[in-house]
Protein backbone atom coordinates (compact mmCIF):
# COMPACT_ATOMS: atom_id res chain seq x y z
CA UNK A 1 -11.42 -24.98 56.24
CA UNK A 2 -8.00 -26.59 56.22
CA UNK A 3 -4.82 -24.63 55.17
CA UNK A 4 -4.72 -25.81 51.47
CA UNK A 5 -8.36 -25.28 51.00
CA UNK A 6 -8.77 -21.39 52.24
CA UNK A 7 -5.47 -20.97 49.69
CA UNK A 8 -7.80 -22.45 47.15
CA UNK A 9 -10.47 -20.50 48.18
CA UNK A 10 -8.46 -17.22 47.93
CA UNK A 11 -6.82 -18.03 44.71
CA UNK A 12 -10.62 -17.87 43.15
CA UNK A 13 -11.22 -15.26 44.37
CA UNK A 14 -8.65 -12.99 43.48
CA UNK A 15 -8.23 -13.89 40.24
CA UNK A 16 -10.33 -12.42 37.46
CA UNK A 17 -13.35 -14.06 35.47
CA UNK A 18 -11.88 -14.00 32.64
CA UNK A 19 -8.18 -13.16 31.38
CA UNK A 20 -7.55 -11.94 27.77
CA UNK A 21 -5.01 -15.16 26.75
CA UNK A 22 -6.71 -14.97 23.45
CA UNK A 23 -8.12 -12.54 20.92
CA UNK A 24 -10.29 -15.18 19.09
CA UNK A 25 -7.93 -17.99 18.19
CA UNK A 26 -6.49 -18.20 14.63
CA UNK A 27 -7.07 -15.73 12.37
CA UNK A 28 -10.03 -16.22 9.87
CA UNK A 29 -8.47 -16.91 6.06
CA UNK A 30 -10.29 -15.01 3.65
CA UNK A 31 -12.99 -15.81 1.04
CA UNK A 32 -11.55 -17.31 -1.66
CA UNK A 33 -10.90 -14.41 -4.44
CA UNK A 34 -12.36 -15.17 -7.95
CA UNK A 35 -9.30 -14.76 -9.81
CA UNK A 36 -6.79 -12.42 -9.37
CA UNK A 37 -4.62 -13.44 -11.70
CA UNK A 38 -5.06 -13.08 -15.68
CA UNK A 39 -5.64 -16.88 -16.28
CA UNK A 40 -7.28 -17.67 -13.09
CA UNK A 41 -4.84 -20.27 -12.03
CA UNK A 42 -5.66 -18.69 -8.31
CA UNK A 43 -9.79 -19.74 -9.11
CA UNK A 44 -10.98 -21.32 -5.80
CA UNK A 45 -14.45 -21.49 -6.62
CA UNK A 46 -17.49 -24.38 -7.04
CA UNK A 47 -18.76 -24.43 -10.85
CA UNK A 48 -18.70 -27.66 -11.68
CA UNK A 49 -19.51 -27.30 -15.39
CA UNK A 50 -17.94 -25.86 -18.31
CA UNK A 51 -20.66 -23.34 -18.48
CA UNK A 52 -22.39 -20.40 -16.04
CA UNK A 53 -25.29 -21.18 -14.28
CA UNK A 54 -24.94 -25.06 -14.93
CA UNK A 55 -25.15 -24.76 -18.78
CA UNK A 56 -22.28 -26.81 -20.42
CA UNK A 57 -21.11 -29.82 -20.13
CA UNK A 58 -20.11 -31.42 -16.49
CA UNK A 59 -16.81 -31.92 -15.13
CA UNK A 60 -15.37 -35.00 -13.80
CA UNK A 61 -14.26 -36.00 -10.26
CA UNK A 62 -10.29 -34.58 -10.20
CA UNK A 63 -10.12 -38.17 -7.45
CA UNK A 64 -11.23 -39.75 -10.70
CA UNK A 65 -9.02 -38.63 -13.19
CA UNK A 66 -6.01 -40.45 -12.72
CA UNK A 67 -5.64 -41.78 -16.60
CA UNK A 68 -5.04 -38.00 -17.51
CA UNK A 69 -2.33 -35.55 -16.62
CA UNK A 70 -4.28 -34.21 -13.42
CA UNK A 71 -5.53 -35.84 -10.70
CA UNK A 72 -6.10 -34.75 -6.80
CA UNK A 73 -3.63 -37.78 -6.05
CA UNK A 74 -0.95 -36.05 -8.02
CA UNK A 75 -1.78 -32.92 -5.97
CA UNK A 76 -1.45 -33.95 -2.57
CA UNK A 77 -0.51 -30.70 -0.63
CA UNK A 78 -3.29 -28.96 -2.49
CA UNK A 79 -1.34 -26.17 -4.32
CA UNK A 80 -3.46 -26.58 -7.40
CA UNK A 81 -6.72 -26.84 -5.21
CA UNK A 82 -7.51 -30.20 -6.51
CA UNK A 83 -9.45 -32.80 -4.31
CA UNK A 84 -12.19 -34.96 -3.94
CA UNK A 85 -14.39 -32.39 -5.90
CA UNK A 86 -15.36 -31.26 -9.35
CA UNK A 87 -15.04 -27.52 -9.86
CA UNK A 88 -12.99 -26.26 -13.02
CA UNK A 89 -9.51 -25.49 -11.87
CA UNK A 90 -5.97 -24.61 -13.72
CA UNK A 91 -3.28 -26.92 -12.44
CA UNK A 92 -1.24 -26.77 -15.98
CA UNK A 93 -1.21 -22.53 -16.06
CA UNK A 94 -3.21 -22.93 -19.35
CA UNK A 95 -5.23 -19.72 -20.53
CA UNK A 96 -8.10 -20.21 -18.08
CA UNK A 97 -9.94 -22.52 -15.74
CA UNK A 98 -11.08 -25.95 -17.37
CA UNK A 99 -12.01 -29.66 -16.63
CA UNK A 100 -11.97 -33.15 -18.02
CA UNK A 101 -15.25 -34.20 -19.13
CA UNK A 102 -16.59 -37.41 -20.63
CA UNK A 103 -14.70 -38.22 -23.60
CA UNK A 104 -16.59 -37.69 -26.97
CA UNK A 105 -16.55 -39.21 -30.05
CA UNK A 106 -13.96 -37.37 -31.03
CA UNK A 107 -11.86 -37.79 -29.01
CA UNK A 108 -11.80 -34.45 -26.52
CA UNK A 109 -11.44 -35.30 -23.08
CA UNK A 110 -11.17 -31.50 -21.35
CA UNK A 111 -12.72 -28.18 -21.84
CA UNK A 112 -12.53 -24.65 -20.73
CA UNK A 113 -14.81 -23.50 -18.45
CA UNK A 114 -16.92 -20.68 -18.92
CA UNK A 115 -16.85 -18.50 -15.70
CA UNK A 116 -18.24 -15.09 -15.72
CA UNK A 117 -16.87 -14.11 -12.30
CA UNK A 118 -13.15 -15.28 -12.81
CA UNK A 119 -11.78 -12.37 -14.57
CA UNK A 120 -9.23 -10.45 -12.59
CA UNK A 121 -10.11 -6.76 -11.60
CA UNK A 122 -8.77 -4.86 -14.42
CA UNK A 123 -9.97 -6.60 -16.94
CA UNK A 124 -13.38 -5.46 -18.26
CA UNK A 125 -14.57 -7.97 -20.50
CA UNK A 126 -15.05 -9.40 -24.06
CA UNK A 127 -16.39 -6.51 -26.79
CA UNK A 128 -17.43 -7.18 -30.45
CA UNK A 129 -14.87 -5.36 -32.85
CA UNK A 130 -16.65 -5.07 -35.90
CA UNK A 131 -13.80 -2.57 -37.17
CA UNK A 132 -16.32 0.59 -38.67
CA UNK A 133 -16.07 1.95 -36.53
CA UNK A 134 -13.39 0.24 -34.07
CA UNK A 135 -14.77 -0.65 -30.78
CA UNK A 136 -11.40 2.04 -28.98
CA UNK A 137 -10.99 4.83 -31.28
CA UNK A 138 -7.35 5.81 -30.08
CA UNK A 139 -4.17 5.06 -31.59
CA UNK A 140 -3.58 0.93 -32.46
CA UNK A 141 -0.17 -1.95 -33.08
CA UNK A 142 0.01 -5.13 -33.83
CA UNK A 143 3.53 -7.05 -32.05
CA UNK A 144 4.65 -10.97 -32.95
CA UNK A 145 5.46 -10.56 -28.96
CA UNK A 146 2.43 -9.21 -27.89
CA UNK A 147 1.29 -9.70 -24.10
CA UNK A 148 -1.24 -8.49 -22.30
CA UNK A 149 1.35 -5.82 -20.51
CA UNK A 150 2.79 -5.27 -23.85
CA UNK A 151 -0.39 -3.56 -24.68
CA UNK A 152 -1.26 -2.05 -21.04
CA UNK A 153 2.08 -0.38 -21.62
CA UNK A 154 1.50 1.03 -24.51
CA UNK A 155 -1.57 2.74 -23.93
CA UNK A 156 -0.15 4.23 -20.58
CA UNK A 157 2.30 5.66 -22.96
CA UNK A 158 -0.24 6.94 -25.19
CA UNK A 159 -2.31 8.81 -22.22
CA UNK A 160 -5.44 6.45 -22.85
CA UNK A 161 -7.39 4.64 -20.06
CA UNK A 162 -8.19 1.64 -21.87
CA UNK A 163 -6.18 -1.29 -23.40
CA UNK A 164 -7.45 -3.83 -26.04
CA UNK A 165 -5.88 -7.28 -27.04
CA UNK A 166 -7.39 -8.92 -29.93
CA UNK A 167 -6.36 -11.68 -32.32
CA UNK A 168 -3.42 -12.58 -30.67
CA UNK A 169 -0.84 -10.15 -31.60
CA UNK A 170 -2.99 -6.73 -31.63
CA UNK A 171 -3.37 -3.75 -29.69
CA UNK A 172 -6.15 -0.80 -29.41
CA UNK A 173 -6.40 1.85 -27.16
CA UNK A 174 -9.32 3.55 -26.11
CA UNK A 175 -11.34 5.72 -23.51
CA UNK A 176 -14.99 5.43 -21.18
CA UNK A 177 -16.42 7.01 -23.89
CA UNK A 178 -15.23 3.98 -26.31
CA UNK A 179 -16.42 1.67 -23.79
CA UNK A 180 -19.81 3.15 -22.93
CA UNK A 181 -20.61 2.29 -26.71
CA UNK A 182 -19.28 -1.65 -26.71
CA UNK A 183 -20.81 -4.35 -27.28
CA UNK A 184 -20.50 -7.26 -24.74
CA UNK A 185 -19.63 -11.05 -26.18
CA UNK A 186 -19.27 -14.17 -24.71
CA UNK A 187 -16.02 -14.56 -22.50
CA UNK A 188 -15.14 -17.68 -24.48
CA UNK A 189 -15.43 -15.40 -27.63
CA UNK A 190 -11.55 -14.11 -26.19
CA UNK A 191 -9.78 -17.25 -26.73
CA UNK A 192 -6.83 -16.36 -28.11
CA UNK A 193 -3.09 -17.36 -26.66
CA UNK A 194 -0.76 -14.01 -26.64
CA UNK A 195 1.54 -14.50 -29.17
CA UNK A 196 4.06 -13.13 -26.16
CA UNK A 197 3.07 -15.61 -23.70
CA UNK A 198 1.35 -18.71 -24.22
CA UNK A 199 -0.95 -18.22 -20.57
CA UNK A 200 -2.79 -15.58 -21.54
CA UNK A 201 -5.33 -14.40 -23.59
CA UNK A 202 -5.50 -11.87 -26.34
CA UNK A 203 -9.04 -11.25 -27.53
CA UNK A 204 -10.60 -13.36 -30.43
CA UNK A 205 -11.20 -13.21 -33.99
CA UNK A 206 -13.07 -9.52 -34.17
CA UNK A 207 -13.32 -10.09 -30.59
CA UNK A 208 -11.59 -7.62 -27.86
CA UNK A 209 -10.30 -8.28 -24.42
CA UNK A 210 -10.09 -4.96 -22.92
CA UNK A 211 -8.09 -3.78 -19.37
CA UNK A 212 -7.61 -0.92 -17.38
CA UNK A 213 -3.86 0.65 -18.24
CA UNK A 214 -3.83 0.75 -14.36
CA UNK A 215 -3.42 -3.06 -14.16
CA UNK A 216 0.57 -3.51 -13.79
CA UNK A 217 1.62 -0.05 -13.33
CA UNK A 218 4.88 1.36 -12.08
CA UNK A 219 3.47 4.03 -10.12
CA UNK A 220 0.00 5.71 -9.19
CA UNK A 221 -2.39 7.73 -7.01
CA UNK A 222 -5.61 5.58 -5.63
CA UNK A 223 -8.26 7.81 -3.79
CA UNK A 224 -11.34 5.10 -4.75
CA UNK A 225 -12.71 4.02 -1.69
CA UNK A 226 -11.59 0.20 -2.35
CA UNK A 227 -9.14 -1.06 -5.22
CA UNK A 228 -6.97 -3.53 -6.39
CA UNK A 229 -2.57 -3.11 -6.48
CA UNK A 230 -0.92 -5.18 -9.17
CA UNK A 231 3.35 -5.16 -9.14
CA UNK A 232 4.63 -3.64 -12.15
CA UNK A 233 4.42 -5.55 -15.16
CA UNK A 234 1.81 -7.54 -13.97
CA UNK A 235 0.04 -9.90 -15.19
CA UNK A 236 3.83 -10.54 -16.72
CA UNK A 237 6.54 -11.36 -14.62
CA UNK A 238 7.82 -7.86 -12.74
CA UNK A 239 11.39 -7.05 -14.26
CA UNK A 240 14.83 -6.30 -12.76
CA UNK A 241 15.53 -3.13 -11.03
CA UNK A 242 12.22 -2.15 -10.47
CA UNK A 243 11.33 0.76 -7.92
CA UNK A 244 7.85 1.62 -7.95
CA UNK A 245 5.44 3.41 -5.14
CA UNK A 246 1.56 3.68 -4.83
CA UNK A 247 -0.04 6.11 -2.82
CA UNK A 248 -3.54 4.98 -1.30
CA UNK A 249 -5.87 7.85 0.05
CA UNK A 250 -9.21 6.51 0.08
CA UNK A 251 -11.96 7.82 2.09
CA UNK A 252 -11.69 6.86 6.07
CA UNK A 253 -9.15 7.34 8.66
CA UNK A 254 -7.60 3.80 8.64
CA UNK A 255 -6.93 1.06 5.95
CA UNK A 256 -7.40 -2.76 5.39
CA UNK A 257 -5.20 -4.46 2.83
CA UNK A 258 -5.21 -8.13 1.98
CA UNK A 259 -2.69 -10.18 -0.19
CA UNK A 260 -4.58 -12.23 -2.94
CA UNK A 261 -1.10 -13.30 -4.83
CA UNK A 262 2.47 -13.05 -3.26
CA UNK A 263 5.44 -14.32 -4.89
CA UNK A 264 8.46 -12.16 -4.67
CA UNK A 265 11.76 -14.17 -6.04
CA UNK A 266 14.36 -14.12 -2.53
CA UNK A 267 14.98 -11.71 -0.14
CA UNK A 268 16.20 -8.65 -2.14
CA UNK A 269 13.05 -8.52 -3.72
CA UNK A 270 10.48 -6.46 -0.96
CA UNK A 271 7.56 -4.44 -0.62
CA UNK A 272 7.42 -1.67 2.04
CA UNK A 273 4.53 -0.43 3.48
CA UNK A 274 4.79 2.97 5.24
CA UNK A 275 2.75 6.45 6.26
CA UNK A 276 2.12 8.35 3.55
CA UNK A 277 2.98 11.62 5.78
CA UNK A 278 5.97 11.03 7.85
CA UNK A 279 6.85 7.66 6.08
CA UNK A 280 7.89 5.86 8.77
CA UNK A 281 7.86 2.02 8.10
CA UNK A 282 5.10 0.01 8.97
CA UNK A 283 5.64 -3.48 7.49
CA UNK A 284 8.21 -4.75 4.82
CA UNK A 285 7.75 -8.26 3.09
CA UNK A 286 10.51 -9.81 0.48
CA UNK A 287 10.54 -13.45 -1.35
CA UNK A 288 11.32 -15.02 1.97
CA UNK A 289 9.19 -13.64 4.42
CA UNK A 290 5.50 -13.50 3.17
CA UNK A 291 2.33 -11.18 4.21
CA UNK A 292 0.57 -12.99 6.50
CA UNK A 293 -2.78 -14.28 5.41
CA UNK A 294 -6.36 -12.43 6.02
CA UNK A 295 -6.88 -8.93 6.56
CA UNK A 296 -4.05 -6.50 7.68
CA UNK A 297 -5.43 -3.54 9.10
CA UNK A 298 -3.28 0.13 9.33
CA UNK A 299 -4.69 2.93 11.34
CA UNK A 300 -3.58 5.18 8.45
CA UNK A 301 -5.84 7.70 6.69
CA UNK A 302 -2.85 7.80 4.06
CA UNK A 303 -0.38 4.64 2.95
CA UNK A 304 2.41 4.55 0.84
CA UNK A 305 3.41 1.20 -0.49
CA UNK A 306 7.12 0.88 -1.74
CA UNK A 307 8.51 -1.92 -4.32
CA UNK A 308 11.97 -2.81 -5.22
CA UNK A 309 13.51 -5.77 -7.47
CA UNK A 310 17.21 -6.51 -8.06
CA UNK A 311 19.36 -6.59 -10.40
CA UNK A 312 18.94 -10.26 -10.70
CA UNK A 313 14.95 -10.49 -9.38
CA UNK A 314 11.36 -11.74 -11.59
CA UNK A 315 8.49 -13.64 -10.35
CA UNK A 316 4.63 -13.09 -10.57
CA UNK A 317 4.42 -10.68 -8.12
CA UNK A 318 1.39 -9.21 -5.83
CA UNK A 319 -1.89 -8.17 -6.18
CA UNK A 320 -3.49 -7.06 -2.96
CA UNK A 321 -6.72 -5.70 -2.39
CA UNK A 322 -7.75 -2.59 -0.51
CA UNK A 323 -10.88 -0.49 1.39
CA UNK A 324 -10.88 2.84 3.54
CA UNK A 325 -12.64 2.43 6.82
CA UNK A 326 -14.42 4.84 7.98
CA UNK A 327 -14.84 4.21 11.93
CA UNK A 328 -12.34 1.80 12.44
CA UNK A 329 -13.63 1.22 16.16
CA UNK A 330 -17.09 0.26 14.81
CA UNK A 331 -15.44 -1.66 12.03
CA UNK A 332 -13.04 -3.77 14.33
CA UNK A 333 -15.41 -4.19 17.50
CA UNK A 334 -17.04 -7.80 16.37
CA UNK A 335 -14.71 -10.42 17.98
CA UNK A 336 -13.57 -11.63 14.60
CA UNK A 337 -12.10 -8.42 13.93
CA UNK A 338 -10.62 -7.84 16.46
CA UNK A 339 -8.79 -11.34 15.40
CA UNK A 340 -7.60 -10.13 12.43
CA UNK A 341 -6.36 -6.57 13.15
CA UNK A 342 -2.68 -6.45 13.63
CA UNK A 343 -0.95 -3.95 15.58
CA UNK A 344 1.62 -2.03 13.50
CA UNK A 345 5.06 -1.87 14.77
CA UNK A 346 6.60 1.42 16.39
CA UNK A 347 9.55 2.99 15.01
CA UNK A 348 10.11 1.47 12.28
CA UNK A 349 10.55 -2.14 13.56
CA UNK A 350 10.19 -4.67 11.13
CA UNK A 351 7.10 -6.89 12.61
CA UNK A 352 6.97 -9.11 9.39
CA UNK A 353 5.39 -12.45 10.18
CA UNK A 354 5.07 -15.62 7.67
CA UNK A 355 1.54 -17.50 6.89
CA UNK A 356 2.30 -19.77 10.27
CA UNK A 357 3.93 -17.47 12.65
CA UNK A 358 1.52 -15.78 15.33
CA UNK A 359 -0.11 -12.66 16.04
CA UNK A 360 2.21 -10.74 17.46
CA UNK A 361 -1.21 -9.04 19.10
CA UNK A 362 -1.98 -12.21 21.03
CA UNK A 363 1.98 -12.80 22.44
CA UNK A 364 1.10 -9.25 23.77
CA UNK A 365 -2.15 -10.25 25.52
CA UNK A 366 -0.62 -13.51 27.25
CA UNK A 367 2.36 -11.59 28.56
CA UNK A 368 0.12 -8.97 30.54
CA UNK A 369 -1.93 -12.14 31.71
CA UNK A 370 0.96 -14.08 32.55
CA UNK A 371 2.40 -11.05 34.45
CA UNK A 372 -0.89 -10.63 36.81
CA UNK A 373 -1.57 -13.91 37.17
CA UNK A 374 2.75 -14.47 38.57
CA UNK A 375 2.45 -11.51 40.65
CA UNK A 376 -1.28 -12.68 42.46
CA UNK A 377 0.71 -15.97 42.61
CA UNK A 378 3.29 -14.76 44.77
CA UNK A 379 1.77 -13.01 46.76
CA UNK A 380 -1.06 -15.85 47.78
CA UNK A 381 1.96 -18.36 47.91
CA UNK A 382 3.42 -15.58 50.72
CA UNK A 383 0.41 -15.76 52.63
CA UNK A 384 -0.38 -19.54 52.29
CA UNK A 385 3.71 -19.82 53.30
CA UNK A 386 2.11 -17.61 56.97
CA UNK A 387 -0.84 -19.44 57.33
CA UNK A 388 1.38 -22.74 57.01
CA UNK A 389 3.31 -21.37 59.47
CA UNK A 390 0.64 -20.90 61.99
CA UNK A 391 -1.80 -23.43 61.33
CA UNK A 392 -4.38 -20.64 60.14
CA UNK A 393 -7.95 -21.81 59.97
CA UNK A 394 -11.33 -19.24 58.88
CA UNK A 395 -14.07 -19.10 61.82
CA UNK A 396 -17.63 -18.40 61.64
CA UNK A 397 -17.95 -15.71 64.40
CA UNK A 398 -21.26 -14.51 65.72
CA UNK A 399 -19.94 -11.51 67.52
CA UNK A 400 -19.67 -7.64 66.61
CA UNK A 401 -16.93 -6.92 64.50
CA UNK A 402 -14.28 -5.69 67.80
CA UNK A 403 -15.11 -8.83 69.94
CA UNK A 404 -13.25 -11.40 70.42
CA UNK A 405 -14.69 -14.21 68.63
CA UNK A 406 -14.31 -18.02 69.12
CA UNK A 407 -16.12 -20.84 67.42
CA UNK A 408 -19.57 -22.19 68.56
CA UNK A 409 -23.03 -22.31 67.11
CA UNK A 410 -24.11 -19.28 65.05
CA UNK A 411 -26.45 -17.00 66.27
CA UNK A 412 -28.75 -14.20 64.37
CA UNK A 413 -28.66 -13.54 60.70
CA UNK A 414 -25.29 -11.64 60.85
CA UNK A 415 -22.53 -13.96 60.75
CA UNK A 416 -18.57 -12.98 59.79
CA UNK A 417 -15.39 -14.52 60.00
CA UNK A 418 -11.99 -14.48 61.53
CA UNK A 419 -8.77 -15.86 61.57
CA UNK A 420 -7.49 -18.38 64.16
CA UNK A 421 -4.04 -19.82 64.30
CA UNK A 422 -2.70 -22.14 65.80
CA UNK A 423 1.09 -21.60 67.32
CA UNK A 424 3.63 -24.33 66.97
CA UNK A 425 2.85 -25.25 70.60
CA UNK A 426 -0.95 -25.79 71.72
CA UNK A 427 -2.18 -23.17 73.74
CA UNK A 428 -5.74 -23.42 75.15
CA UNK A 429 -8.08 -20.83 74.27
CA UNK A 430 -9.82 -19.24 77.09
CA UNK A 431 -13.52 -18.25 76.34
CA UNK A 432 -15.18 -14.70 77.37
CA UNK A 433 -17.55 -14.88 80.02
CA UNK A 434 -20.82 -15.96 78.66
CA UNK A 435 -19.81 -17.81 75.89
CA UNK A 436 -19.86 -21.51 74.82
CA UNK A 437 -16.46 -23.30 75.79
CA UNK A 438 -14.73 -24.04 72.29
CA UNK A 439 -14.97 -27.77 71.53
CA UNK A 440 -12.81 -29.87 69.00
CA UNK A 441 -9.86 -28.26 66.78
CA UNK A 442 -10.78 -24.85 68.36
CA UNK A 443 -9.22 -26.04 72.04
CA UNK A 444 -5.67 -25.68 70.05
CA UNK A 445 -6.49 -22.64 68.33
CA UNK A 446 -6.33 -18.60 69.18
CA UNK A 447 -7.87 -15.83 67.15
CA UNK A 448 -6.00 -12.87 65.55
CA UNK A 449 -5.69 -10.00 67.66
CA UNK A 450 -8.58 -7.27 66.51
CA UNK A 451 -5.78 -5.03 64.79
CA UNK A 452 -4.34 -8.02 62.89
CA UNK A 453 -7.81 -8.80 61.49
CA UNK A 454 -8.10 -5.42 60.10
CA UNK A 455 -4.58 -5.73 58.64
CA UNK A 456 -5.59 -9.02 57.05
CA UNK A 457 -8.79 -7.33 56.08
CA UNK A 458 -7.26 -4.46 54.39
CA UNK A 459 -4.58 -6.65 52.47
CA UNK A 460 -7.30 -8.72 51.08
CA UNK A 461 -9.46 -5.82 49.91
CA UNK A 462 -6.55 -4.35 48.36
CA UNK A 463 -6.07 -7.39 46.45
């Protein structure tokens, strides 16, 4: 071999299969939710009809609707989710998901779609109220403001589990028991607009719209083995001064959380996410530095989440999902797993990253690599600098191990090699007695002495 090719030849060698310069490429985004917010402005999903299970009427191309209000060309970045598709969306923040459709004879050109799975977790449905005897049998108002977190709040107050909106401006409260006993109506039956807010929905006429009082709380316990976190206030706007904590103890040793909805107003506005035991911080996020998308997984058994608004601060908020895992090494072995778990910070150093920032995992992996891979560098660019030197060459001996070996046919099924080297001025090699006379390039060369080889030997094994 020449010089540059036994440098080759070693660098393969050395260096590993395989290094670890990536944990899987970009993380995975997850499935899109099916509305996490109260009028399902976040709905992501594919009915394409203002009815479930293709009942209805059908919705029109949002690429072909540019004579109305909405069109996919008017929503270019895709914040809306329009495109080149027809699945009932909310661009406008109207009460719910809807359409344009064919225009009628009189005149309507858009309707609300009818979606069964786009009601945010929380809400439990549409219930007849016939009124004897009320569908919630606890304690009722009616408010010229009402909301849906004006009546979540209320009940809370009260000590009731369940909140009902109806008509537009009342409130019920209610237990299980209450609910156990409902009857279920259409979801378009709960068409009325809040009198407080004209996105939302406050029941219908006899009709009830009922919620968990945990939806928008200030402050809680979760032990359920997976949940959903609203900010306070929610689905409202969350309100100045706010300082709220949620403690999450589900069954497992470790946690997975994942944002659905974050929109915090600036910077003084921030969620903190820290051990539930020591509470030492693991993440904090604020209006200017975002969650970062897919799953973020803690190896907690116990998490406390932290919120604070200013004086000054309102926006939508968060909701963020949650699940215990059990065996988080079974749970996070797959590949894609292992893609999406983030390490968490030590000592309390903020590790925040934004939706287009990288894993701070992988920057981890591709320093070690980079480190190995320098260090094997320098060393084979120390020997290659020797064998430069000396004009090294490898040597097919056919000799024990201790002989001297020079070059000439091979002989037996043993074979191993040696180093030969040439110094800067020719020097004939003279051959043992009973061996071929070297021919060609090997007249110039002469082999390593026997304890050099093992030297060389030993350096390479060690390597």
């Amino acid at each position: 071999m020449e010089p540059l090719d036994l440098w080759s030849f070693l660098l393969l060698l050395l260096l590993p299969p395989t290094l670890p310069l990536s944990l899987g490429g970009n993380l995975q985004s997850p499935a899109p939710s099916e509305c996490y917010q109260v009028n399902g402005a976040d709905y992501r999903g594919r009915q394409n009809r203002t009815g479930p299970r293709g009942s209805g009427r059908p919705c029109l191309f949002w690429d072909q609707t540019q004579q109305h209000s909405y069109s996919s060309s008017k929503d270019p970045q895709g914040r809306w989710g329009l495109g080149a598709h027809n699945f009932c969306r909310n661009p406008d923040g109207d009460v719910q998901p809807w359409c344009y459709v064919a225009e009628t004879e009189e005149g309507i050109y858009w309707r609300y779609c009818d979606i069964p799975t786009c009601h945010m977790p929380g809400y439990l449905g549409c219930f007849v109220d016939s009124g004897a005897p009320p569908a919630l049998s606890g304690p009722s108002g009616t408010s010229t403001k009402l909301t849906v977190q004006v009546c979540l709040r209320f009940c809370r107050m009260k000590g009731y589990q369940l909140a009902g909106v109806e008509a537009g401006y009342a409130c019920f409260c209610g237990s299980e028991g209450d609910l156990a006993r409902g009857r279920p109506a259409p979801a378009t039956d709960c068409d009325q607009i809040c009198f407080g807010h004209p996105g939302q929905l406050c029941g219908g006429d006899g009709r009830l719209g009922i919620y968990e009082v945990s939806v928008g709380s200030c402050q809680g316990n979760w032990t359920a083995p997976q949940g959903v976190i609203y900010s306070p206030d929610f689905p409202d706007e969350y309100g100045p001064d706010r300082n709220c904590s949620w403690i999450l103890n589900p069954p497992g040793s470790a946690l997975e959380l994942t944002f659905r909805l974050f929109e915090l107003a600036d910077s003084r506005d921030r969620l903190e996410l820290r051990e539930a035991g020591s509470g030492r911080l693991l993440w904090d996020f604020d209006g200017t530095r975002p969650p970062p998308p897919g799953a973020l997984r803690l190896p907690t058994a116990a998490l406390l989440l932290m919120f604070h608004s200013d004086p000054r601060g309102h926006a939508q908020g968060f909701a963020l999902t949650y699940r215990g895992i059990l065996d988080p090494l079974e749970d996070m072995g797959s590949p894609q797993s292992l893609a999406q778990t983030l390490p968490v910070p030590m000592d309390g150093t903020n590790c925040s990253t934004g939706p287009g920032d990288p894993d701070p995992g992988i920057g981890a992996g591709v320093f070690y690599a980079v480190t190995v891979v320098s260090v094997l560098l320098l060393i084979l660019f120390s020997f290659y600098r020797l064998l430069r030197k000396r004009s090294c060459m490898l040597a097919p001996g056919k000799g024990l191990m201790g002989r001297l070996l020079v070059l000439g046919p091979v002989r037996g099924a043993g074979r191993s090699w040696v180093v030969w080297y040439r110094r800067p001025r020719g020097v004939a090699v003279p051959s043992p007695t009973g061996d071929p006379i070297p021919e060609g390039p090997a007249l110039a060369y002469r082999p390593l002495s026997a304890s050099s080889q093992n030297s060389l030997r030993s350096l390479i094994s060690a390597l």
